[in-house]
C-alpha atoms as a PDB file:
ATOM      1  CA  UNK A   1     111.914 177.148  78.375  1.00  0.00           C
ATOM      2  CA  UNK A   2     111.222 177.972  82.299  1.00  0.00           C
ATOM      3  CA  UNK A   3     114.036 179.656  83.568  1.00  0.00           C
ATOM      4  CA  UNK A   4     115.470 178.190  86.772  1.00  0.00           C
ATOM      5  CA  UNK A   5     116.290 180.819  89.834  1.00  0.00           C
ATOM      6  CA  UNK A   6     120.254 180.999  90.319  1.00  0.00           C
ATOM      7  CA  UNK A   7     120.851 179.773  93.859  1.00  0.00           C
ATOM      8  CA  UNK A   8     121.520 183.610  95.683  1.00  0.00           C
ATOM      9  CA  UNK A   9     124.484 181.694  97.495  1.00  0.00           C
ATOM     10  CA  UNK A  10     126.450 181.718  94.013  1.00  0.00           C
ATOM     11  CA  UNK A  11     126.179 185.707  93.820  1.00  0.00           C
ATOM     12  CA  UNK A  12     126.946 186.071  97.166  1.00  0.00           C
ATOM     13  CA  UNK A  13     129.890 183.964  96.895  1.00  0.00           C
ATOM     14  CA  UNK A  14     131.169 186.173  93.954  1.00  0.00           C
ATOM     15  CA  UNK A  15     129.749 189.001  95.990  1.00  0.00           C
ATOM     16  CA  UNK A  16     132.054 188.779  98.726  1.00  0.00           C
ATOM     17  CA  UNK A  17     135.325 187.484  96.589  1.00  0.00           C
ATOM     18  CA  UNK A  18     134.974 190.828  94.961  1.00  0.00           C
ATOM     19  CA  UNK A  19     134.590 193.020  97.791  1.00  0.00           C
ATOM     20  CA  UNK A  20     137.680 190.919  99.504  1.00  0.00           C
ATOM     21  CA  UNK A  21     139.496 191.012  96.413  1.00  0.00           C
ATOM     22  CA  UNK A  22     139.550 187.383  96.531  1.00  0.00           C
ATOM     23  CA  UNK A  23     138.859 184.312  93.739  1.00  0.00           C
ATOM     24  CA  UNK A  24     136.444 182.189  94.337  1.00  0.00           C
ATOM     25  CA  UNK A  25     136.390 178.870  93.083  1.00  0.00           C
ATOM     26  CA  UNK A  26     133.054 176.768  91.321  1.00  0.00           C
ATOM     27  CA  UNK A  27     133.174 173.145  90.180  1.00  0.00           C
ATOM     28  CA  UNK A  28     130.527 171.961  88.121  1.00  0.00           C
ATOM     29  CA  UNK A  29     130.299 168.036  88.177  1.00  0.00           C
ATOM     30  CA  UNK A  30     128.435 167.004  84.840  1.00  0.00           C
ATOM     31  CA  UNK A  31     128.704 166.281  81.055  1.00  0.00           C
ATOM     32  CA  UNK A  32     127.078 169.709  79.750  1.00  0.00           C
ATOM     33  CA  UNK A  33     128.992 171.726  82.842  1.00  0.00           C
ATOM     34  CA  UNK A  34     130.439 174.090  79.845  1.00  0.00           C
ATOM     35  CA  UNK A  35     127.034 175.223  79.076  1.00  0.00           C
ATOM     36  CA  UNK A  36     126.726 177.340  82.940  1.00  0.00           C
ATOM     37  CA  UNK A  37     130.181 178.765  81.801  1.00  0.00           C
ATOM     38  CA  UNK A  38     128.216 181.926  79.926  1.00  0.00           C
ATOM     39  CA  UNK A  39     126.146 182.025  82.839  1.00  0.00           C
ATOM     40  CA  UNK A  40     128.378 182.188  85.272  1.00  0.00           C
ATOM     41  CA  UNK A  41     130.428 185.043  83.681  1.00  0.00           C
ATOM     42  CA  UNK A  42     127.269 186.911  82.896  1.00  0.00           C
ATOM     43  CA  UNK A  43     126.686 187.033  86.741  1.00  0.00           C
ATOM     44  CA  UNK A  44     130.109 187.946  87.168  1.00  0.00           C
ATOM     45  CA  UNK A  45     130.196 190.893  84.939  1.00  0.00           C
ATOM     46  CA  UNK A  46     126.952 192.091  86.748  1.00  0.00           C
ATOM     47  CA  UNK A  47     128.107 191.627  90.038  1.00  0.00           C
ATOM     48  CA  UNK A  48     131.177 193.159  89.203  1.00  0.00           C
ATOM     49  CA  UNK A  49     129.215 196.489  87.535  1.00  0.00           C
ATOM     50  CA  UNK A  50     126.879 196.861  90.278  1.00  0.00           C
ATOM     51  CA  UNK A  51     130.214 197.565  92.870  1.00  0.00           C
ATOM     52  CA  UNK A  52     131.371 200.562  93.807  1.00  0.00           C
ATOM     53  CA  UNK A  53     134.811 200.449  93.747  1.00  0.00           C
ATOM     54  CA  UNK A  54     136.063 201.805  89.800  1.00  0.00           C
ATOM     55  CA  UNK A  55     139.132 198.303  90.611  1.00  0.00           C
ATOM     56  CA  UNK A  56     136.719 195.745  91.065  1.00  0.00           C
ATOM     57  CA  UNK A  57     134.109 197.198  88.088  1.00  0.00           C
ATOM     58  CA  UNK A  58     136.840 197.003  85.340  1.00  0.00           C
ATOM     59  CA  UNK A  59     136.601 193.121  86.147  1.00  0.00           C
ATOM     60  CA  UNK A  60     133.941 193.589  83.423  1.00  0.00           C
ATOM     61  CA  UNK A  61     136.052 194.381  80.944  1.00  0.00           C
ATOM     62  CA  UNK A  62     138.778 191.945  81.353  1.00  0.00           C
ATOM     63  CA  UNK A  63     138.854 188.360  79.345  1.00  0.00           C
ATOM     64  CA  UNK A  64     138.482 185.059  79.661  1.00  0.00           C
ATOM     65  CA  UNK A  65     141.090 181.725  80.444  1.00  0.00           C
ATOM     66  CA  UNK A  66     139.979 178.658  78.703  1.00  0.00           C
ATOM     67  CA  UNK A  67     142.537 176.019  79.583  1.00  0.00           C
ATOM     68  CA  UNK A  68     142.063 172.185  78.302  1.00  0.00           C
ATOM     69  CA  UNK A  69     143.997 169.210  77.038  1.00  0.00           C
ATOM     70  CA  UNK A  70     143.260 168.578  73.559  1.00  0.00           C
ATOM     71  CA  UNK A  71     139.410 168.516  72.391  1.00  0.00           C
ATOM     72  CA  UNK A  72     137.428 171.054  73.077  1.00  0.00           C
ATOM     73  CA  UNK A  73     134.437 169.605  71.838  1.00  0.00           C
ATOM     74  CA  UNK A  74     133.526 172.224  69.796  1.00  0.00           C
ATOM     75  CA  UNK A  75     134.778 175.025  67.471  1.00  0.00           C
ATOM     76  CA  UNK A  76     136.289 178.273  68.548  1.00  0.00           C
ATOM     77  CA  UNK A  77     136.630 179.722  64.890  1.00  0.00           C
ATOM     78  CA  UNK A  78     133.130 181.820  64.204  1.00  0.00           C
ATOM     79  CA  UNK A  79     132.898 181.172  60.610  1.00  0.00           C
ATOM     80  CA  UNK A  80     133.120 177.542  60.989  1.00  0.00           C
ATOM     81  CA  UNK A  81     130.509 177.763  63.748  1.00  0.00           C
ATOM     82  CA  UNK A  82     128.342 179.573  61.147  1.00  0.00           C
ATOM     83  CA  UNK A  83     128.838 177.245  58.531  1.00  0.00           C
ATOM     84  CA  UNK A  84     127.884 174.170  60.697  1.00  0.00           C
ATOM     85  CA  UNK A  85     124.597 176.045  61.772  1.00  0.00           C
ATOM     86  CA  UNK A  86     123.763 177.228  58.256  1.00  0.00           C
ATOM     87  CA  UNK A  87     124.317 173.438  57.492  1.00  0.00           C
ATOM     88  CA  UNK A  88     122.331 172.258  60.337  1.00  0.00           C
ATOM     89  CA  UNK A  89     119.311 174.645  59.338  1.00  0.00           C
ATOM     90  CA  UNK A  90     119.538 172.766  55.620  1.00  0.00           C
ATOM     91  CA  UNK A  91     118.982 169.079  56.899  1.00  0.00           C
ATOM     92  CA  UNK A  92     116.017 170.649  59.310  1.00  0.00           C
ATOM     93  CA  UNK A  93     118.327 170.365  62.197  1.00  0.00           C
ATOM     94  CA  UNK A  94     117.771 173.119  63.926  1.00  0.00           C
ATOM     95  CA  UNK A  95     114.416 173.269  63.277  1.00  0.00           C
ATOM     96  CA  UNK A  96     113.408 169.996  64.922  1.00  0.00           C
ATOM     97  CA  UNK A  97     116.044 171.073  67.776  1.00  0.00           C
ATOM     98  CA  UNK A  98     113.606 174.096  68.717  1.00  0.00           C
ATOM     99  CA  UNK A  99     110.880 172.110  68.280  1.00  0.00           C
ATOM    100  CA  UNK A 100     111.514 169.391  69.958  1.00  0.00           C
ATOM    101  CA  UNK A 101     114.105 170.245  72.796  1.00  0.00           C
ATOM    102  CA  UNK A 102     113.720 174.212  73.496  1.00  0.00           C
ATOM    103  CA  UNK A 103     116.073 174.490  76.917  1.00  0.00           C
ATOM    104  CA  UNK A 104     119.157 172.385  74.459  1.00  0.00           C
ATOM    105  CA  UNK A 105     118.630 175.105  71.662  1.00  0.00           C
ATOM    106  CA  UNK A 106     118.228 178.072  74.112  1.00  0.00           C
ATOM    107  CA  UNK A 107     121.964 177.299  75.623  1.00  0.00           C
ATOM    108  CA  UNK A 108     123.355 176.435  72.183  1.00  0.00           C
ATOM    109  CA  UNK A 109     122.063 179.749  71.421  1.00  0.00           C
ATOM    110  CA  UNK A 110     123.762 181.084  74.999  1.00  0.00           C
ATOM    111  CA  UNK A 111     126.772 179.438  74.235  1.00  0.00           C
ATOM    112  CA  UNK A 112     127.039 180.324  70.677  1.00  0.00           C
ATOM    113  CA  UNK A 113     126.811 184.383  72.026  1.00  0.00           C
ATOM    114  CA  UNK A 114     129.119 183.925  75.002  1.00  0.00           C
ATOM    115  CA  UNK A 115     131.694 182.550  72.424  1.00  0.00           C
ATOM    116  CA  UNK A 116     131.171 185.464  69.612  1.00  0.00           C
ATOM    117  CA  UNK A 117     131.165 188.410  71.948  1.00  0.00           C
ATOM    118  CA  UNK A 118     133.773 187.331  74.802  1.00  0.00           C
ATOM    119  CA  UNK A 119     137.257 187.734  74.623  1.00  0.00           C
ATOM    120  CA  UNK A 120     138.442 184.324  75.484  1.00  0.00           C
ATOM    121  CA  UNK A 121     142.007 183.239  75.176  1.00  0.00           C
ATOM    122  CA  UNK A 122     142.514 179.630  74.741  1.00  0.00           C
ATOM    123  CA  UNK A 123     145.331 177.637  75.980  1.00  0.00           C
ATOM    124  CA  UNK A 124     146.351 173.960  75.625  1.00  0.00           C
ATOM    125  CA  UNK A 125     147.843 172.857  79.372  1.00  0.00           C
ATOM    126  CA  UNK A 126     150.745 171.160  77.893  1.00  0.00           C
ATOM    127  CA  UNK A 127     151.674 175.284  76.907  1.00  0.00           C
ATOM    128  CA  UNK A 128     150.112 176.621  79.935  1.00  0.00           C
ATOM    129  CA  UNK A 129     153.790 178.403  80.978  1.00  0.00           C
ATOM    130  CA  UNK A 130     153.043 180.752  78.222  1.00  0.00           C
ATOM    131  CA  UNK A 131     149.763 182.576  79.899  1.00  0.00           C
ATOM    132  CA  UNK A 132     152.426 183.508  82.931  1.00  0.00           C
ATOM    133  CA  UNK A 133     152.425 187.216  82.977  1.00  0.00           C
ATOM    134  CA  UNK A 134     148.570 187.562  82.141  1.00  0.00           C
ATOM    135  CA  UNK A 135     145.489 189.009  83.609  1.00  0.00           C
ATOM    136  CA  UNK A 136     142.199 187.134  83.316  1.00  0.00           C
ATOM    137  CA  UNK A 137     139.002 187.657  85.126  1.00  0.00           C
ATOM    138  CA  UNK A 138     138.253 184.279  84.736  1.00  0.00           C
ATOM    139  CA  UNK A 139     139.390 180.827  84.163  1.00  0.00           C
ATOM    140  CA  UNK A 140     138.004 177.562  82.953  1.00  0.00           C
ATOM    141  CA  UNK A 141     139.849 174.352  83.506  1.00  0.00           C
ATOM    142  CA  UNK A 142     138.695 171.536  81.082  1.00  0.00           C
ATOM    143  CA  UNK A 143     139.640 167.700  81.587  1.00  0.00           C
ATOM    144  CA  UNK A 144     140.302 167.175  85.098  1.00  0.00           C
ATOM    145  CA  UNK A 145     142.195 164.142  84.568  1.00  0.00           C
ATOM    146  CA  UNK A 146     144.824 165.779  82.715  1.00  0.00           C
ATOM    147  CA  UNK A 147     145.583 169.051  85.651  1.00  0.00           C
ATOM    148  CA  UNK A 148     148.667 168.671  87.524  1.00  0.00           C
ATOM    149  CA  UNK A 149     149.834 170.911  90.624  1.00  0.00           C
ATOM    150  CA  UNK A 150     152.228 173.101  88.141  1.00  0.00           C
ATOM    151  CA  UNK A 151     149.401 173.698  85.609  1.00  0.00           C
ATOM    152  CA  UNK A 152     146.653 174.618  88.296  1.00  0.00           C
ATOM    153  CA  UNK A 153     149.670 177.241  89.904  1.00  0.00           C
ATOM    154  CA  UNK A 154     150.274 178.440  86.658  1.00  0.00           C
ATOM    155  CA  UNK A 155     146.652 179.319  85.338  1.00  0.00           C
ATOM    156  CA  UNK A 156     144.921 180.420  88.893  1.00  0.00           C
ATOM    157  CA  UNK A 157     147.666 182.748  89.066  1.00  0.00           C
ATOM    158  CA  UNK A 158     146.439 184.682  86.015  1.00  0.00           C
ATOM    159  CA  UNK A 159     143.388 185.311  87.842  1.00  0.00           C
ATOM    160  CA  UNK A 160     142.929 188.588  89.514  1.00  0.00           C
ATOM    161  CA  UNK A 161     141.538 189.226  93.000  1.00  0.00           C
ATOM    162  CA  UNK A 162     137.529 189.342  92.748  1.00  0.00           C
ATOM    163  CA  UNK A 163     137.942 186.657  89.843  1.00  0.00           C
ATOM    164  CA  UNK A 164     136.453 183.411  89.062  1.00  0.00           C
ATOM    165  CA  UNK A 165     138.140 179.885  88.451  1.00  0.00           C
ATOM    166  CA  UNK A 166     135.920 177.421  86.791  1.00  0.00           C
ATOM    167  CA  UNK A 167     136.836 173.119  86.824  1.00  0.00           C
ATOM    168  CA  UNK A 168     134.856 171.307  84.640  1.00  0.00           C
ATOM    169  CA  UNK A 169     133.946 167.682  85.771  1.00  0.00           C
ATOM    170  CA  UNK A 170     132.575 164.613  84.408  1.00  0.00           C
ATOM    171  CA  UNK A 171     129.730 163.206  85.548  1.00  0.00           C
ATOM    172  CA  UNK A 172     130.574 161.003  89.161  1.00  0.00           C
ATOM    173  CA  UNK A 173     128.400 159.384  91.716  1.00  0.00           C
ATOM    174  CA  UNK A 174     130.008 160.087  94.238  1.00  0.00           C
ATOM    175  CA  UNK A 175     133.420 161.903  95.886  1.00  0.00           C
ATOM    176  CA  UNK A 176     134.895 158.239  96.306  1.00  0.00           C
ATOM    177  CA  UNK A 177     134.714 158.025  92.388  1.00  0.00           C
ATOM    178  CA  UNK A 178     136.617 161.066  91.731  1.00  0.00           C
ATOM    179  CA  UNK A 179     139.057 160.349  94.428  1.00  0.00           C
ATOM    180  CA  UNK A 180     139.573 157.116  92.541  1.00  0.00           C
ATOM    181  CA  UNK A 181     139.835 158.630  88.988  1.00  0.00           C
ATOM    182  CA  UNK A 182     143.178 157.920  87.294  1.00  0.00           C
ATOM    183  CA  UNK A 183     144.836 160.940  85.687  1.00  0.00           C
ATOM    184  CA  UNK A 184     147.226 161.596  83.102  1.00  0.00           C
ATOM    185  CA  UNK A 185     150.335 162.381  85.067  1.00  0.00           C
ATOM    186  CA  UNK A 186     150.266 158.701  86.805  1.00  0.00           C
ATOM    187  CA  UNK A 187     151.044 156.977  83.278  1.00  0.00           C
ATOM    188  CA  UNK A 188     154.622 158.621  83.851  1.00  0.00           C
ATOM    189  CA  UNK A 189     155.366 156.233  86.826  1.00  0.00           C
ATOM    190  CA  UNK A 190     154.184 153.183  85.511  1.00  0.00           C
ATOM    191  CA  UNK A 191     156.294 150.582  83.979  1.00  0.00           C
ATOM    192  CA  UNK A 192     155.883 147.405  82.483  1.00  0.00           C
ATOM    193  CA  UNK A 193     157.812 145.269  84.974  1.00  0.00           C
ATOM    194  CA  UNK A 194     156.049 146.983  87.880  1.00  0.00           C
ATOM    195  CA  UNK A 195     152.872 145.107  89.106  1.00  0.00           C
ATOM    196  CA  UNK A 196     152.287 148.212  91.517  1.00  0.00           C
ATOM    197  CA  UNK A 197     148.934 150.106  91.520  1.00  0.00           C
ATOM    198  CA  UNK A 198     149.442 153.791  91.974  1.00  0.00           C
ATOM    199  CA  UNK A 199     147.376 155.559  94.610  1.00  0.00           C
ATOM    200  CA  UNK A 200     145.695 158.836  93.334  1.00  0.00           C
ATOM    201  CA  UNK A 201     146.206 160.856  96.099  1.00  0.00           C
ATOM    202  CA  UNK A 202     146.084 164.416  94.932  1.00  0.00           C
ATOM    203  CA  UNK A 203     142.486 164.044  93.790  1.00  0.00           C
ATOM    204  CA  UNK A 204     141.454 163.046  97.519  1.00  0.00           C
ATOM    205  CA  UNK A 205     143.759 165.703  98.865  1.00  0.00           C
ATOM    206  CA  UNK A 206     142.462 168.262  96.354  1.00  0.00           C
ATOM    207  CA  UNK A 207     138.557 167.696  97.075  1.00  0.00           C
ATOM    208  CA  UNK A 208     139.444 167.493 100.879  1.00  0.00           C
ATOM    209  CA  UNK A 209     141.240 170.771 100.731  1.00  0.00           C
ATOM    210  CA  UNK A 210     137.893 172.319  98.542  1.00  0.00           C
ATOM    211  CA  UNK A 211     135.565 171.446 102.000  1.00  0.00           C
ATOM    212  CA  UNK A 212     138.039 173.548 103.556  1.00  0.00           C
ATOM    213  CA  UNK A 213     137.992 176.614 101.296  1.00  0.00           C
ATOM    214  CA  UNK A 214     135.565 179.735 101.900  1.00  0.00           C
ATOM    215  CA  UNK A 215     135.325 180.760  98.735  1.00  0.00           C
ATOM    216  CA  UNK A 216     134.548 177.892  96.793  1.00  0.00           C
ATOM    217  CA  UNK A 217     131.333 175.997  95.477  1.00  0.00           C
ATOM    218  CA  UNK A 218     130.434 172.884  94.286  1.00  0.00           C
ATOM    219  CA  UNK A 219     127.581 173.111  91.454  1.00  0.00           C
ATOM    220  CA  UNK A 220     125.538 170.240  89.334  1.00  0.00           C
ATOM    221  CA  UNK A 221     125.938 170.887  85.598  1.00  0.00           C
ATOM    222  CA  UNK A 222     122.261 173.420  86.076  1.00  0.00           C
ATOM    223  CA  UNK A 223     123.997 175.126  89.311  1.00  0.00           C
ATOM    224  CA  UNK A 224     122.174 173.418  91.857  1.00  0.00           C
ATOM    225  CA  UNK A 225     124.556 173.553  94.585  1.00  0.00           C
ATOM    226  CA  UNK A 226     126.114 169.850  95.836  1.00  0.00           C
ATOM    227  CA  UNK A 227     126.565 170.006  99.735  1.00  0.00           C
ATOM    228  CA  UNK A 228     130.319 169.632  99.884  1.00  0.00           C
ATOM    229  CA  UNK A 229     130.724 171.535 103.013  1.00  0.00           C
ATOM    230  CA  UNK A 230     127.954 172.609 104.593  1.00  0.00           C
ATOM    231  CA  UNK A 231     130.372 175.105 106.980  1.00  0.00           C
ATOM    232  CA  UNK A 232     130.371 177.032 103.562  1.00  0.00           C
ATOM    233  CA  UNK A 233     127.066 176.604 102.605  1.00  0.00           C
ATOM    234  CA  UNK A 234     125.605 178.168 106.055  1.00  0.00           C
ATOM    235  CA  UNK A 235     128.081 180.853 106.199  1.00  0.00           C
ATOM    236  CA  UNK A 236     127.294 182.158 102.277  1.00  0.00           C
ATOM    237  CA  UNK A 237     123.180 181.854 103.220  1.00  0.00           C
ATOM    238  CA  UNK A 238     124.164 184.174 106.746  1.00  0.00           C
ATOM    239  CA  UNK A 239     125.926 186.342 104.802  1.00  0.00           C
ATOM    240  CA  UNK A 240     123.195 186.583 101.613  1.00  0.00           C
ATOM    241  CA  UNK A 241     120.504 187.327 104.825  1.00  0.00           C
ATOM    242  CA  UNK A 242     122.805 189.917 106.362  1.00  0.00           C
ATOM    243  CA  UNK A 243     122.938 191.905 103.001  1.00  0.00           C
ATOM    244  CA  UNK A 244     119.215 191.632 102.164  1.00  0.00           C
ATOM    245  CA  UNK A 245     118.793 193.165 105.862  1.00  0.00           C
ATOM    246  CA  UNK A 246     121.287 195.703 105.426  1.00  0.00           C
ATOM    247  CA  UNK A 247     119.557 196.657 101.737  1.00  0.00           C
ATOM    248  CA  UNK A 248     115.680 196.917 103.606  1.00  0.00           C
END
């Protein structure tokens, strides 16, 4: 498989969050969005060894936050994992997977390694009060629909400065779609008798208040950056040319 070039704009942004001792926030809008999540904490981990400061390099060290509602999608228990591949190598499965679709096997693969050798705490959002207290380099927010206000304050907040908060989204086709998207909490304020339709207003707010943000990024599902504020954009490519000058 051809590997793409990461977009410098997404190591400068994680440059600069670590040097301000700042998170920075990435969404990545798209069904296989969990497969970037090794990549992006790869990058991390390098960015964060290259500094200079001993505080922001024992980011490296530190684990990840893997927040969702209830599926997954896949297993987090490494002996089941090996027993599905060892099955999967019987029928010819993987075989014809290498064969015939190289980059899918090559993040399985990624995926498969990110989940062996990270330590990655996982946490249903319905007990997300009980990761208050904790330190996490980075976070991963599964199942957008299902995030309230309480459970995003809860989880960023076990994120340390210089770290990395991750929302995974579905596939839209546009912002007016996701502003649209009905989430879990408005079921509470329906009734029967009530013919009203609820307005989803913290997704618009949320997105708005994202074009507003410095530190954050919004990614494709193969990190190819979406232009949701270009104010960001151009300041992250001024600053990326300012340290390549300052390197030479």
């Amino acid at each position: 498989m051809v590997r793409k070039k990461l977009d410098e704009r997404i190591r400068t942004l994680l440059q600069h969050s670590l040097r301000t001792n700042q998170r920075s926030l990435l969404l990545l809008v798209g069904d296989h969005g969990k497969d970037q999540v090794p990549n992006l904490h790869q990058i991390l981990q390098r960015t964060a060894d290259q500094s200079k400061t001993e505080r922001i390099s024992q980011l490296s060290a530190d684990s990840v936050l893997w927040c969702y509602k209830k599926e997954l999608g896949f297993s987090t228990h490494r002996k089941k994992r090996m027993e599905k591949l060892k099955r999967d190598k019987k029928r010819g499965l993987a075989k014809q997977n290498a064969g015939g679709g190289g980059g899918a096997t090559d993040r399985m693969d990624n995926f498969e390694l990110f989940l062996t050798n990270s330590d990655i705490t996982w946490c249903y959002y319905k007990d997300s009060h009980r990761v208050l207290g904790t330190t996490h380099s980075m976070l991963v927010l599964q199942d957008f629909e299902a995030l309230t206000p309480n459970i995003m304050a809860r989880t960023v907040e076990t994120v340390r400065g210089g770290g990395l908060v991750v929302f995974l989204l579905r596939t839209v086709k546009s912002l007016r779609q996701l502003y649209a998207m009905t989430m879990d909490v408005h079921s509470r304020y329906r009734t029967e008798g009530s013919g009203e339709v609820l307005t989803p207003r913290f997704n618009e707010r949320f997105i708005l208040s994202l074009a507003n943000c410095r530190n954050c990024l919004v990614c494709d599902d193969e990190l190819n950056i979406l232009p949701l504020s270009r104010r960001t954009l151009n300041r992250l490519t001024e600053m990326g040319l300012e340290s390549n000058g300052g390197g030479g």
